[in-house]
Structure formats: C-alpha cells, structure tokens
ModelCIF file with pLDDT and N, C-alpha, C, O atoms, coordinates in Angstrom:
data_MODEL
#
_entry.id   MODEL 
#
_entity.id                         1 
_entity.type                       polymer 
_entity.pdbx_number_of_molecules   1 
#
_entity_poly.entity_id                      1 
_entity_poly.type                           'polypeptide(L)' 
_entity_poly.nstd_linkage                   no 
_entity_poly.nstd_monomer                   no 
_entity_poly.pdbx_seq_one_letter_code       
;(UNK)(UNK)(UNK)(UNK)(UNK)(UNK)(UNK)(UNK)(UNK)(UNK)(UNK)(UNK)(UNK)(UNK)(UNK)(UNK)
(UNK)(UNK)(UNK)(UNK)(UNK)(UNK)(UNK)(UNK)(UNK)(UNK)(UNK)(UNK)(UNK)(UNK)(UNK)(UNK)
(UNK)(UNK)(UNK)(UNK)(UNK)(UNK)(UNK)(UNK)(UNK)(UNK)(UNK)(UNK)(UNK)(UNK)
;
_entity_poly.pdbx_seq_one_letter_code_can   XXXXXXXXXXXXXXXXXXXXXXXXXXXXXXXXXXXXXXXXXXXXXX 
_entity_poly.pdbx_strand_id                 A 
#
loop_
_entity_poly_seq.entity_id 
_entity_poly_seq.num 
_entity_poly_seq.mon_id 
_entity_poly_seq.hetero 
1 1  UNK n 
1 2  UNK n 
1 3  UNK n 
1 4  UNK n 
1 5  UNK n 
1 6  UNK n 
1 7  UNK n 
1 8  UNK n 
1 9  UNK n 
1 10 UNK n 
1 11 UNK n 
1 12 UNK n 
1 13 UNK n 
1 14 UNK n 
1 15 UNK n 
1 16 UNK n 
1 17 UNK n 
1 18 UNK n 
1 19 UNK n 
1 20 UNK n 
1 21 UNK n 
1 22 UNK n 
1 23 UNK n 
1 24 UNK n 
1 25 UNK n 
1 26 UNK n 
1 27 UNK n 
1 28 UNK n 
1 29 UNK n 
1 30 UNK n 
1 31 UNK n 
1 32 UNK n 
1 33 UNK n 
1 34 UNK n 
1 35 UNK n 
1 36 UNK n 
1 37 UNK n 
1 38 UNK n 
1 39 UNK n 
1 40 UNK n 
1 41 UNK n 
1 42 UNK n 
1 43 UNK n 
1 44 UNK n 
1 45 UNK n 
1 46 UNK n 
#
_struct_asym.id          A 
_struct_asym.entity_id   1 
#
loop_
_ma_qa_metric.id 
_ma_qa_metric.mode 
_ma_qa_metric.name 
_ma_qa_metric.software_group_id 
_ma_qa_metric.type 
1 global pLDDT . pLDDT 
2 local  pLDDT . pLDDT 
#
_ma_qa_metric_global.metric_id      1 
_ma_qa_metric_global.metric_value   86.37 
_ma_qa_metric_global.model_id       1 
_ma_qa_metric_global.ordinal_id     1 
#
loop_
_ma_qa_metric_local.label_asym_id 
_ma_qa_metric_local.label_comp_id 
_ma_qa_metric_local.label_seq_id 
_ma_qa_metric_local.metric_id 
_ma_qa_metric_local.metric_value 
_ma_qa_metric_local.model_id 
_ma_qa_metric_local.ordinal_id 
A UNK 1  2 86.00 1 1  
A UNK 2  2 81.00 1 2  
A UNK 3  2 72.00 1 3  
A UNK 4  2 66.00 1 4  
A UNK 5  2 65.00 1 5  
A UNK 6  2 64.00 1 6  
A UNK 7  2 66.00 1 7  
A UNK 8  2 62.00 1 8  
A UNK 9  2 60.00 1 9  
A UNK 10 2 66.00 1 10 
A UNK 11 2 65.00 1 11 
A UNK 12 2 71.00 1 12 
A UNK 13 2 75.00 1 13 
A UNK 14 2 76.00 1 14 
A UNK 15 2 83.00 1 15 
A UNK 16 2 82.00 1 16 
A UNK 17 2 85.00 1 17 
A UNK 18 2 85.00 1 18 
A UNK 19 2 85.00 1 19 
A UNK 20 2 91.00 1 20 
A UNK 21 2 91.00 1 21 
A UNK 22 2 93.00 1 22 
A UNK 23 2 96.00 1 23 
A UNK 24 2 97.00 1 24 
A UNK 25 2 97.00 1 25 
A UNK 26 2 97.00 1 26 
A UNK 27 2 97.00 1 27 
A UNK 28 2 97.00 1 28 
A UNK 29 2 96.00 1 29 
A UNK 30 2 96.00 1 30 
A UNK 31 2 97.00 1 31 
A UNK 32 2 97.00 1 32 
A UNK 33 2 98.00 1 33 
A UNK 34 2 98.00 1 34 
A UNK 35 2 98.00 1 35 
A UNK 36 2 98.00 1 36 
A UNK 37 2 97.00 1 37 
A UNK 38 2 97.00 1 38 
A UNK 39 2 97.00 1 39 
A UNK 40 2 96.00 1 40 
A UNK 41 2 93.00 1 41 
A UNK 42 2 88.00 1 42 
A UNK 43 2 90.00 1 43 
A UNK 44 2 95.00 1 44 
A UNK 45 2 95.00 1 45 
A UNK 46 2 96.00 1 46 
#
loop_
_atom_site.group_PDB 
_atom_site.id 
_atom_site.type_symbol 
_atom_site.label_atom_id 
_atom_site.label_alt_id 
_atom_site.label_comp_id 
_atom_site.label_asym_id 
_atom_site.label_entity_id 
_atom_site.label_seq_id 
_atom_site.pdbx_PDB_ins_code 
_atom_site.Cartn_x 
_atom_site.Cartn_y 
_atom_site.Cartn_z 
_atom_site.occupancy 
_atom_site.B_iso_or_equiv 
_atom_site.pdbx_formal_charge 
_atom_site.auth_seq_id 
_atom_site.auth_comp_id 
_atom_site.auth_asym_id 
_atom_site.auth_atom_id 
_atom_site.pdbx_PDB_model_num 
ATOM 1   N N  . UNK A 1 1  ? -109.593 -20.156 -1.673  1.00 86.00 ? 1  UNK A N  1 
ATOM 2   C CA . UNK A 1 1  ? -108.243 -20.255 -1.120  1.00 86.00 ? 1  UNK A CA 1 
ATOM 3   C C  . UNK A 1 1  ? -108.125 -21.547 -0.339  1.00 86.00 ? 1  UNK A C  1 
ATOM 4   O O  . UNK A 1 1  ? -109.150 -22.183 -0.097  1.00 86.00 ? 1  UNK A O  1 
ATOM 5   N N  . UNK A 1 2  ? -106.982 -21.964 0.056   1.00 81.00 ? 2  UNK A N  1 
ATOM 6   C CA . UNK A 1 2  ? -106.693 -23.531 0.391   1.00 81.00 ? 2  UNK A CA 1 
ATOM 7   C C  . UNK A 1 2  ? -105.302 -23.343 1.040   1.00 81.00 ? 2  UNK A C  1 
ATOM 8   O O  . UNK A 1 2  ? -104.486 -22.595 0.503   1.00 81.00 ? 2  UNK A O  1 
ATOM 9   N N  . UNK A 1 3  ? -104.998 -24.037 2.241   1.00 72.00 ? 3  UNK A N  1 
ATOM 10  C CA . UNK A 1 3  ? -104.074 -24.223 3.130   1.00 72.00 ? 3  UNK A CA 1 
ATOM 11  C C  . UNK A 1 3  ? -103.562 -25.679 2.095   1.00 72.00 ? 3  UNK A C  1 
ATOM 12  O O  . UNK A 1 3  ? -104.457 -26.393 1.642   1.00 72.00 ? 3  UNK A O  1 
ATOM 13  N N  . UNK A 1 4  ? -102.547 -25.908 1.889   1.00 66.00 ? 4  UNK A N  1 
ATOM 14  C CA . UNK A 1 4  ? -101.986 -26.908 1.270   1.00 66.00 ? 4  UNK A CA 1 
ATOM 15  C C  . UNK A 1 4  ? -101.195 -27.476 2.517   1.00 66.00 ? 4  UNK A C  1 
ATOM 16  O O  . UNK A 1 4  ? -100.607 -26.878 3.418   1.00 66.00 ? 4  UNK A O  1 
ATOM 17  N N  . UNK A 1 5  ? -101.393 -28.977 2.250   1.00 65.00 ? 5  UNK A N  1 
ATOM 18  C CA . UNK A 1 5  ? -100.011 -29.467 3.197   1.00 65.00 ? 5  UNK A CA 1 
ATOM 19  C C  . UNK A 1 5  ? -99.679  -31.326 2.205   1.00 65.00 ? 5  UNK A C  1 
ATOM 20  O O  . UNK A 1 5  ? -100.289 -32.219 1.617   1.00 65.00 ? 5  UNK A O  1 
ATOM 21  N N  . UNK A 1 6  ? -98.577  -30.997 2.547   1.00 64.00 ? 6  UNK A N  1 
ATOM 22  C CA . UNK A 1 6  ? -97.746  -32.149 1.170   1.00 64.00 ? 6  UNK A CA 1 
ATOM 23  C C  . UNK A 1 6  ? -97.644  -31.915 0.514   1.00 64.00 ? 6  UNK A C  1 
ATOM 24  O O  . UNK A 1 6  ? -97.791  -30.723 0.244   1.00 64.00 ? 6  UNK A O  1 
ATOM 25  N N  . UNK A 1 7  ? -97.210  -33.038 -0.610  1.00 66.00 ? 7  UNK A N  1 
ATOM 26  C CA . UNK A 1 7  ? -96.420  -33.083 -2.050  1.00 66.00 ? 7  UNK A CA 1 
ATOM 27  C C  . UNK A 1 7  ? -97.000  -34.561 -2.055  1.00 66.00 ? 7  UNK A C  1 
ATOM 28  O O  . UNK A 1 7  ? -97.192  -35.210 -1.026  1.00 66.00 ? 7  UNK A O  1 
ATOM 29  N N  . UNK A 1 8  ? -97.328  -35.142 -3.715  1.00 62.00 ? 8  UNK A N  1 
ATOM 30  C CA . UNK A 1 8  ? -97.859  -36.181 -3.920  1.00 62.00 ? 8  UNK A CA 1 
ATOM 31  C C  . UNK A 1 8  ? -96.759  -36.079 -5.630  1.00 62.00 ? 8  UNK A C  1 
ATOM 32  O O  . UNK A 1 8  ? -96.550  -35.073 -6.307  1.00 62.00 ? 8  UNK A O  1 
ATOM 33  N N  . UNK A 1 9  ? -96.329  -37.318 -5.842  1.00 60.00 ? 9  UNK A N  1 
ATOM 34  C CA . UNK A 1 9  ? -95.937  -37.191 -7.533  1.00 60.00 ? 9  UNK A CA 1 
ATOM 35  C C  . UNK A 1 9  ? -96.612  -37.084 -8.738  1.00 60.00 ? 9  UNK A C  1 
ATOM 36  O O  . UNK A 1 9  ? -96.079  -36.791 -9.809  1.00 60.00 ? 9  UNK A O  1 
ATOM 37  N N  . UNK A 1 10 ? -97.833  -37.331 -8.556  1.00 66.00 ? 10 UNK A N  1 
ATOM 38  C CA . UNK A 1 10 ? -98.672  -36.808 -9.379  1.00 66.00 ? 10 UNK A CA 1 
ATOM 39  C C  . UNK A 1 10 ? -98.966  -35.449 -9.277  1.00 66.00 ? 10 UNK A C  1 
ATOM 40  O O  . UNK A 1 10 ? -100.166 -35.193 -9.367  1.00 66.00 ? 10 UNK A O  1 
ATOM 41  N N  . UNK A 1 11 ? -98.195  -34.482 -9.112  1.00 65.00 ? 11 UNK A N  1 
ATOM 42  C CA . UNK A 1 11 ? -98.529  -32.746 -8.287  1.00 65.00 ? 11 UNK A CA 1 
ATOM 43  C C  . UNK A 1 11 ? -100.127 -32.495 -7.557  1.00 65.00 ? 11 UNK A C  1 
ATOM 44  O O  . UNK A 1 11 ? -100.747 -31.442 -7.405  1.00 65.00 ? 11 UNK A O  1 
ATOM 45  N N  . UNK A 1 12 ? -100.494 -33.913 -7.184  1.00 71.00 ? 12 UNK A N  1 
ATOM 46  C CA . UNK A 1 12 ? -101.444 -33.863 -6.101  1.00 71.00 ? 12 UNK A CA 1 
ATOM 47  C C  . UNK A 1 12 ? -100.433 -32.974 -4.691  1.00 71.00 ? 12 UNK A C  1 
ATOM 48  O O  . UNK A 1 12 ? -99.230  -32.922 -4.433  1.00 71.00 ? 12 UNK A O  1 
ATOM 49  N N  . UNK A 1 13 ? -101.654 -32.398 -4.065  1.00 75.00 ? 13 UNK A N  1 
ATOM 50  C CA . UNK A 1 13 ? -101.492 -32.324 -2.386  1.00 75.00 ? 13 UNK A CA 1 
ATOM 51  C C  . UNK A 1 13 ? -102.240 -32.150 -2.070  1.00 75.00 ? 13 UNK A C  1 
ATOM 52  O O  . UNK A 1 13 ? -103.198 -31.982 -2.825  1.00 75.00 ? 13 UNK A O  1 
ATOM 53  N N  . UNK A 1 14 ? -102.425 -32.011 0.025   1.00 76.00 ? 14 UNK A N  1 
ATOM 54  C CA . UNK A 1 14 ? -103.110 -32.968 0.309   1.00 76.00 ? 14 UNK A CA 1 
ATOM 55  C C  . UNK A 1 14 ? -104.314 -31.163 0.725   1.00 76.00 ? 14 UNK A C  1 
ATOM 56  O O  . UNK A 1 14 ? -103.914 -30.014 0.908   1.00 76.00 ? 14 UNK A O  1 
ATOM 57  N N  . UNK A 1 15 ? -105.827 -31.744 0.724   1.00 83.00 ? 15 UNK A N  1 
ATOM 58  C CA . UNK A 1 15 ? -106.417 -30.429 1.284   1.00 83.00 ? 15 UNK A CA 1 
ATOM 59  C C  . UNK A 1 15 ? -107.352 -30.995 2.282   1.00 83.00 ? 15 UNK A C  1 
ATOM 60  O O  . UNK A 1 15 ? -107.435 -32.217 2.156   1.00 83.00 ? 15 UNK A O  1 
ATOM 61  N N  . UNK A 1 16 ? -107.982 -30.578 3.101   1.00 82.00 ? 16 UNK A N  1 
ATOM 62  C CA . UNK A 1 16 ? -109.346 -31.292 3.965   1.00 82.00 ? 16 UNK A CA 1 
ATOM 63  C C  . UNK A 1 16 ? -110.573 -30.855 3.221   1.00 82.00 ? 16 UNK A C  1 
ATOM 64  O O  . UNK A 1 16 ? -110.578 -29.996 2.340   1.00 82.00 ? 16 UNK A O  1 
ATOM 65  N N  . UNK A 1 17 ? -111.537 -31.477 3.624   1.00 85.00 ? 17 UNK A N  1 
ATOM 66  C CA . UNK A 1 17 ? -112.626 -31.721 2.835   1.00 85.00 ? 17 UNK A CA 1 
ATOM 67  C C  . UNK A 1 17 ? -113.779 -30.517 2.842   1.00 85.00 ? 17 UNK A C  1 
ATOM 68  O O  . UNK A 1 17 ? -114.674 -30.294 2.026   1.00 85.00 ? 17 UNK A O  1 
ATOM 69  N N  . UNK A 1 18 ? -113.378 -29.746 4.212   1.00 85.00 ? 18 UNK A N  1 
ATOM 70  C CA . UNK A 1 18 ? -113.886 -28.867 3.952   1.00 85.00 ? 18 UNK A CA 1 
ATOM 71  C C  . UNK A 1 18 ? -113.350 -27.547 3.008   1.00 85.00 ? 18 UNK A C  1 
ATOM 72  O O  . UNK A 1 18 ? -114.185 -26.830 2.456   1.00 85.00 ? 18 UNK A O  1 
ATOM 73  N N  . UNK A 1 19 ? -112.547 -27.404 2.932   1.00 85.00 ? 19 UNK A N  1 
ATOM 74  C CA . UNK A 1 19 ? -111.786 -26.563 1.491   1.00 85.00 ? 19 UNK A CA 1 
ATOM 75  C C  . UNK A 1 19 ? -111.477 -27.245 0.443   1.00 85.00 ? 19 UNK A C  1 
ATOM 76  O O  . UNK A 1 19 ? -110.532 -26.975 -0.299  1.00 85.00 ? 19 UNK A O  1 
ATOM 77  N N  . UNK A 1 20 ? -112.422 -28.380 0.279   1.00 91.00 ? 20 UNK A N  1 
ATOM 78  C CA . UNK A 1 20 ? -112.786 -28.909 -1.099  1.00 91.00 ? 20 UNK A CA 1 
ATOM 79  C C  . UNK A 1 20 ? -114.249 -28.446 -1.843  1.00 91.00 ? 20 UNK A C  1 
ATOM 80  O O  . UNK A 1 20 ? -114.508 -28.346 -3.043  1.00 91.00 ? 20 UNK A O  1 
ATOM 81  N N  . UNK A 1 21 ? -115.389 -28.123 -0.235  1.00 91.00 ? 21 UNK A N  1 
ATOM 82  C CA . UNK A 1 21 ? -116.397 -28.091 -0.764  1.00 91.00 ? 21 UNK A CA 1 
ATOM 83  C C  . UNK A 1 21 ? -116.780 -26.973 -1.645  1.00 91.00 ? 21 UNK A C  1 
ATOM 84  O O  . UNK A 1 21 ? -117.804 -27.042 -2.325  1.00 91.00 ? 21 UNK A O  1 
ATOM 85  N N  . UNK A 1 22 ? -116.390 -26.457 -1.654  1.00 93.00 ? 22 UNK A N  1 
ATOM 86  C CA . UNK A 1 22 ? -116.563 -25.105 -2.507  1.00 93.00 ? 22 UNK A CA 1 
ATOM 87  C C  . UNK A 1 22 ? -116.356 -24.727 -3.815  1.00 93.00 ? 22 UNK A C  1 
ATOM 88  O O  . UNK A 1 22 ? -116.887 -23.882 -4.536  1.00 93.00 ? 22 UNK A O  1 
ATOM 89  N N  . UNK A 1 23 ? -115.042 -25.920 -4.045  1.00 96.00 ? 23 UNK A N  1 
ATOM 90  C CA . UNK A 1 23 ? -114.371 -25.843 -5.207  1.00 96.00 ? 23 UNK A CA 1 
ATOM 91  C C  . UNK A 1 23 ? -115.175 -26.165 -6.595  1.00 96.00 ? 23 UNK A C  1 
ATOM 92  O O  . UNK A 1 23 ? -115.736 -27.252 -6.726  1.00 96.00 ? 23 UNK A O  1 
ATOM 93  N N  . UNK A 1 24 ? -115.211 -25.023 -7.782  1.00 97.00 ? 24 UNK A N  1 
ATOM 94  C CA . UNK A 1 24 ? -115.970 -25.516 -9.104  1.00 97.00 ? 24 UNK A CA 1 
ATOM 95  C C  . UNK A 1 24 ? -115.127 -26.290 -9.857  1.00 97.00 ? 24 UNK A C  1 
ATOM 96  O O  . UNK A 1 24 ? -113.979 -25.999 -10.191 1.00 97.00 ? 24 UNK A O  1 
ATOM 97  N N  . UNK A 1 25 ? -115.825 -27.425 -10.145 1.00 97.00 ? 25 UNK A N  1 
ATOM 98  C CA . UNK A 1 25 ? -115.054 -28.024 -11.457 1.00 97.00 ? 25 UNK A CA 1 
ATOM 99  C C  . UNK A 1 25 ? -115.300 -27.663 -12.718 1.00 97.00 ? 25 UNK A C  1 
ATOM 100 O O  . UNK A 1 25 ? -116.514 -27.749 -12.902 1.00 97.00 ? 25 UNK A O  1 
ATOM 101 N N  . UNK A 1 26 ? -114.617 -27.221 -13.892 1.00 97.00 ? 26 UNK A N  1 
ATOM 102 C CA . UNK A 1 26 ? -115.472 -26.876 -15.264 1.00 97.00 ? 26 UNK A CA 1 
ATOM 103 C C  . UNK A 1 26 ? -115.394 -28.496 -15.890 1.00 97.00 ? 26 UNK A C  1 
ATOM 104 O O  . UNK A 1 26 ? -114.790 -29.491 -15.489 1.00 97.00 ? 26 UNK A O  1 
ATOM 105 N N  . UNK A 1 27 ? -116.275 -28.264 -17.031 1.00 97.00 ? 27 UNK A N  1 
ATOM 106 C CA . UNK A 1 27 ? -116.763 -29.633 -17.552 1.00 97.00 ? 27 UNK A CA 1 
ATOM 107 C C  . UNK A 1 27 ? -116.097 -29.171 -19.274 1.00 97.00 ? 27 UNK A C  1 
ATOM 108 O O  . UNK A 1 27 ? -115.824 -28.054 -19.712 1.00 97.00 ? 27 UNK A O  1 
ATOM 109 N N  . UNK A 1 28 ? -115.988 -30.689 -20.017 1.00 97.00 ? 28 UNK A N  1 
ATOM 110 C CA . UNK A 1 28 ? -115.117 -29.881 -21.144 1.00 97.00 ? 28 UNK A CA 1 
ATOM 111 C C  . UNK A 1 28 ? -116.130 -29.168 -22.045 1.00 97.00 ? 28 UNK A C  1 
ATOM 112 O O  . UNK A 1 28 ? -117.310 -29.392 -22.316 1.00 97.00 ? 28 UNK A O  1 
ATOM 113 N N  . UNK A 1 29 ? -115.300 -28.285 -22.391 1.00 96.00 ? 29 UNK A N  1 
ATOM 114 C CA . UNK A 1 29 ? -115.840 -26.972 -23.650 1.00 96.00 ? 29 UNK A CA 1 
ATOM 115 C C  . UNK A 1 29 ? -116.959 -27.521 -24.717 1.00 96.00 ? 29 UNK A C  1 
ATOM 116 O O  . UNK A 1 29 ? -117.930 -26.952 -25.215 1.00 96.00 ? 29 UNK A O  1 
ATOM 117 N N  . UNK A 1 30 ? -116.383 -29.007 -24.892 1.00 96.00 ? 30 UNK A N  1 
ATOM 118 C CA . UNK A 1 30 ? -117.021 -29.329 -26.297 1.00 96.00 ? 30 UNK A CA 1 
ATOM 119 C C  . UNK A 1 30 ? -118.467 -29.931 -26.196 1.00 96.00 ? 30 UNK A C  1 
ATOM 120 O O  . UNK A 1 30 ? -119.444 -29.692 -26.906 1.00 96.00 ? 30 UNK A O  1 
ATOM 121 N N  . UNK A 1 31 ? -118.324 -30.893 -24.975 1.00 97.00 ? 31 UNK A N  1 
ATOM 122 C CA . UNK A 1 31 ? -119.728 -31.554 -25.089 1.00 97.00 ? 31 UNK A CA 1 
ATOM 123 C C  . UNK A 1 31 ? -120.314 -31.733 -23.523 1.00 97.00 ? 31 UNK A C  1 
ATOM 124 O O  . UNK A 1 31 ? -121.277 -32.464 -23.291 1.00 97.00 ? 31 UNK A O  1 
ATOM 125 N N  . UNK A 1 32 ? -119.741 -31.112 -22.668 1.00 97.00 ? 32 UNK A N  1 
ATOM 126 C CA . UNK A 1 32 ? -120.018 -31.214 -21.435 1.00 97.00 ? 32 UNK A CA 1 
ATOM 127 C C  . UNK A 1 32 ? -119.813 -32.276 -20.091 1.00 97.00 ? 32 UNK A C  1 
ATOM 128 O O  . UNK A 1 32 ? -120.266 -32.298 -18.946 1.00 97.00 ? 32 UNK A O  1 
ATOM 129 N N  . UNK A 1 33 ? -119.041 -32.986 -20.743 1.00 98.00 ? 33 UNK A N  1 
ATOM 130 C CA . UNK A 1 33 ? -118.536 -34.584 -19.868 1.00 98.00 ? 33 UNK A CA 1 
ATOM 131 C C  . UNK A 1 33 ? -116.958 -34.060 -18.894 1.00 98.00 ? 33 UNK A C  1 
ATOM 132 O O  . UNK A 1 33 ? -116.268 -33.066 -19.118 1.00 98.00 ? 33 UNK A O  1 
ATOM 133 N N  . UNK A 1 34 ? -116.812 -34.818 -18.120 1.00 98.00 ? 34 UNK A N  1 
ATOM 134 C CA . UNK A 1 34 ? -116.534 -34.773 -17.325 1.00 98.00 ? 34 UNK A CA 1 
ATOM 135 C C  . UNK A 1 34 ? -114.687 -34.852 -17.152 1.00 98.00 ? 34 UNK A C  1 
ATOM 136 O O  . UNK A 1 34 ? -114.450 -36.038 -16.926 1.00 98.00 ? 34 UNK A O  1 
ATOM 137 N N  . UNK A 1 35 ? -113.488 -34.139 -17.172 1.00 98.00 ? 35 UNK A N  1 
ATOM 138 C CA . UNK A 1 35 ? -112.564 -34.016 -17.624 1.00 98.00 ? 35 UNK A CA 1 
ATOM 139 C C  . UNK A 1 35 ? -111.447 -34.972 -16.860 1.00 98.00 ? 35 UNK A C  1 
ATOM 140 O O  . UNK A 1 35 ? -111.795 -34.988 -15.679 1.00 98.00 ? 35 UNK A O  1 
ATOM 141 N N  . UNK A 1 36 ? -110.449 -35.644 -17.000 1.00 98.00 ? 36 UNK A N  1 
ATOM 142 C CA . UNK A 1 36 ? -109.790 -35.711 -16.808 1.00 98.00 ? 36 UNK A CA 1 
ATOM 143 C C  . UNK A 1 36 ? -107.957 -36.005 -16.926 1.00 98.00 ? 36 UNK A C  1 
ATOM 144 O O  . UNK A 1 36 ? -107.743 -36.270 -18.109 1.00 98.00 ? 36 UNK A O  1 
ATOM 145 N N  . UNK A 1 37 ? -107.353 -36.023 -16.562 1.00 97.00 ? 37 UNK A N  1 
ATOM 146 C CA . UNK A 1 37 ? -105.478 -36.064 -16.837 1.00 97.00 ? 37 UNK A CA 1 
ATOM 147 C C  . UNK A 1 37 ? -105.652 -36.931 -17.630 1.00 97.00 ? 37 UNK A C  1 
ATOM 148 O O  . UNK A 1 37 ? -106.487 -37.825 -17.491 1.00 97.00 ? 37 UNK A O  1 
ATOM 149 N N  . UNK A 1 38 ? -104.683 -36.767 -18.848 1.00 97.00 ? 38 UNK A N  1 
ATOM 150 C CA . UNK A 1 38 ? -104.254 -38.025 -19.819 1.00 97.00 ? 38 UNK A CA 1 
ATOM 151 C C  . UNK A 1 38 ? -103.120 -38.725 -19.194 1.00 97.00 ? 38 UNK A C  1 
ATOM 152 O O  . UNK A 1 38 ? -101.944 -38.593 -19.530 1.00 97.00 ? 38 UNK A O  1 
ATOM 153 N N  . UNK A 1 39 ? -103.712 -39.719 -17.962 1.00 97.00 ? 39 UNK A N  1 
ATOM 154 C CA . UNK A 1 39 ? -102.354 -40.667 -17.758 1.00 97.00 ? 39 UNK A CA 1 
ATOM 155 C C  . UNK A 1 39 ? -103.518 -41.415 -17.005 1.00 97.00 ? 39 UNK A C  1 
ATOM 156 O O  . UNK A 1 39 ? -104.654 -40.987 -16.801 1.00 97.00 ? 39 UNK A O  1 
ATOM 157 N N  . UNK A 1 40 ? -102.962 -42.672 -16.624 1.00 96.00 ? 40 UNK A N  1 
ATOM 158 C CA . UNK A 1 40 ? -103.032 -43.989 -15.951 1.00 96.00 ? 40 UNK A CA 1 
ATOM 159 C C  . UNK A 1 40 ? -103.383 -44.026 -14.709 1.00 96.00 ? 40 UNK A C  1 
ATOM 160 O O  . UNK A 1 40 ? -102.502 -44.168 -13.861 1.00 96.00 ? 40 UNK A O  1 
ATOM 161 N N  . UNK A 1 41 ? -104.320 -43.945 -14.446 1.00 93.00 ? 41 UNK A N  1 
ATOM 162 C CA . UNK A 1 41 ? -103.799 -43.548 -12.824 1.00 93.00 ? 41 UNK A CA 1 
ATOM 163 C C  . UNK A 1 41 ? -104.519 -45.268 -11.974 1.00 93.00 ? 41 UNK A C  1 
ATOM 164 O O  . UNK A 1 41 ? -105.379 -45.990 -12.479 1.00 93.00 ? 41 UNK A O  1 
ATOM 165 N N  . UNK A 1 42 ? -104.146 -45.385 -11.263 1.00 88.00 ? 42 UNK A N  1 
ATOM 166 C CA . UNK A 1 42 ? -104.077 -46.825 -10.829 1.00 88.00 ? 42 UNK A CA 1 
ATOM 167 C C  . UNK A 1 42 ? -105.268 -47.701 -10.363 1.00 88.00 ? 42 UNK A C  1 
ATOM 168 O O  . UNK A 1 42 ? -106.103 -47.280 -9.562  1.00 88.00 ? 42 UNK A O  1 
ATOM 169 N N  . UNK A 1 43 ? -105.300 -48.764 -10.828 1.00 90.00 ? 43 UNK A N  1 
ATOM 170 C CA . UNK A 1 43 ? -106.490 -49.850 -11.014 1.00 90.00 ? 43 UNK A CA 1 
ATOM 171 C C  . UNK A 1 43 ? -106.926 -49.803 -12.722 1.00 90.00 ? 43 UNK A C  1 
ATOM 172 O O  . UNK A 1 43 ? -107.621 -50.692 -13.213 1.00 90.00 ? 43 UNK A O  1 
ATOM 173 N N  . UNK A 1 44 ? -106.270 -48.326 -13.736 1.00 95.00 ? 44 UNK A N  1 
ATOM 174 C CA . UNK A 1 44 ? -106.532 -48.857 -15.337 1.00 95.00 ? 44 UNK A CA 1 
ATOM 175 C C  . UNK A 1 44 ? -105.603 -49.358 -15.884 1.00 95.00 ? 44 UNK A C  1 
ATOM 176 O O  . UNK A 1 44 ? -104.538 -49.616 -15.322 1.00 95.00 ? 44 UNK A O  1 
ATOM 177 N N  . UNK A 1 45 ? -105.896 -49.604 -17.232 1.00 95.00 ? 45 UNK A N  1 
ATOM 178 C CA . UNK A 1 45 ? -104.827 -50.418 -17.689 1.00 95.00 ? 45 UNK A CA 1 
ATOM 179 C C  . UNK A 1 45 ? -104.079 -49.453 -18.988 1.00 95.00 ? 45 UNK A C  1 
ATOM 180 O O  . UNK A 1 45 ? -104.688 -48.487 -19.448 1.00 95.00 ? 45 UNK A O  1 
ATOM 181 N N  . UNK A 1 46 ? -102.866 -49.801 -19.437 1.00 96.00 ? 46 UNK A N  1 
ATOM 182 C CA . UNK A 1 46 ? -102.259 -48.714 -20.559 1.00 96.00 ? 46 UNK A CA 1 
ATOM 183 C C  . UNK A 1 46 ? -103.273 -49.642 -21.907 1.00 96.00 ? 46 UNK A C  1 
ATOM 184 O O  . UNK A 1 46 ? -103.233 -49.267 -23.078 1.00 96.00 ? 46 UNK A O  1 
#
C-alpha cells in the first residue's frame, strides 16, 4: 500500500522511498529482461 501525493503527465506520482522499498517489479514473460513504457522518455531520442 502507498500514500500517493501528486499528479505527474506521464501518470507518474510522487511516493517516498521508503514505500518504494518493498515494491516487486516483474521482469518480461519471455526472456527475463527488464520492462519498460513504449515512449521516449527524456535524454532518448525518437
């Protein structure tokens, strides 16, 4: 569970770090690497 506070436009918001630590990430189904959003997110290039 997680106290949320904000709104970010990417439907980020904001949490403290200690109600991050806990959190599992799954890894993808197919080969085990490491997942992320299909978009741009800043410092890559399109």
């Amino acid at each position: 569970s997680a106290e949320a506070q904000g709104l970010a436009p990417d439907g980020d918001v904001f949490l403290t770090e200690e109600q991050v630590q806990s959190f599992q990430v799954p890894s993808c189904a197919r080969c085990g690497g490491p997942l992320k959003p299909d978009v741009v997110f800043f410092g890559d290039t399109v």
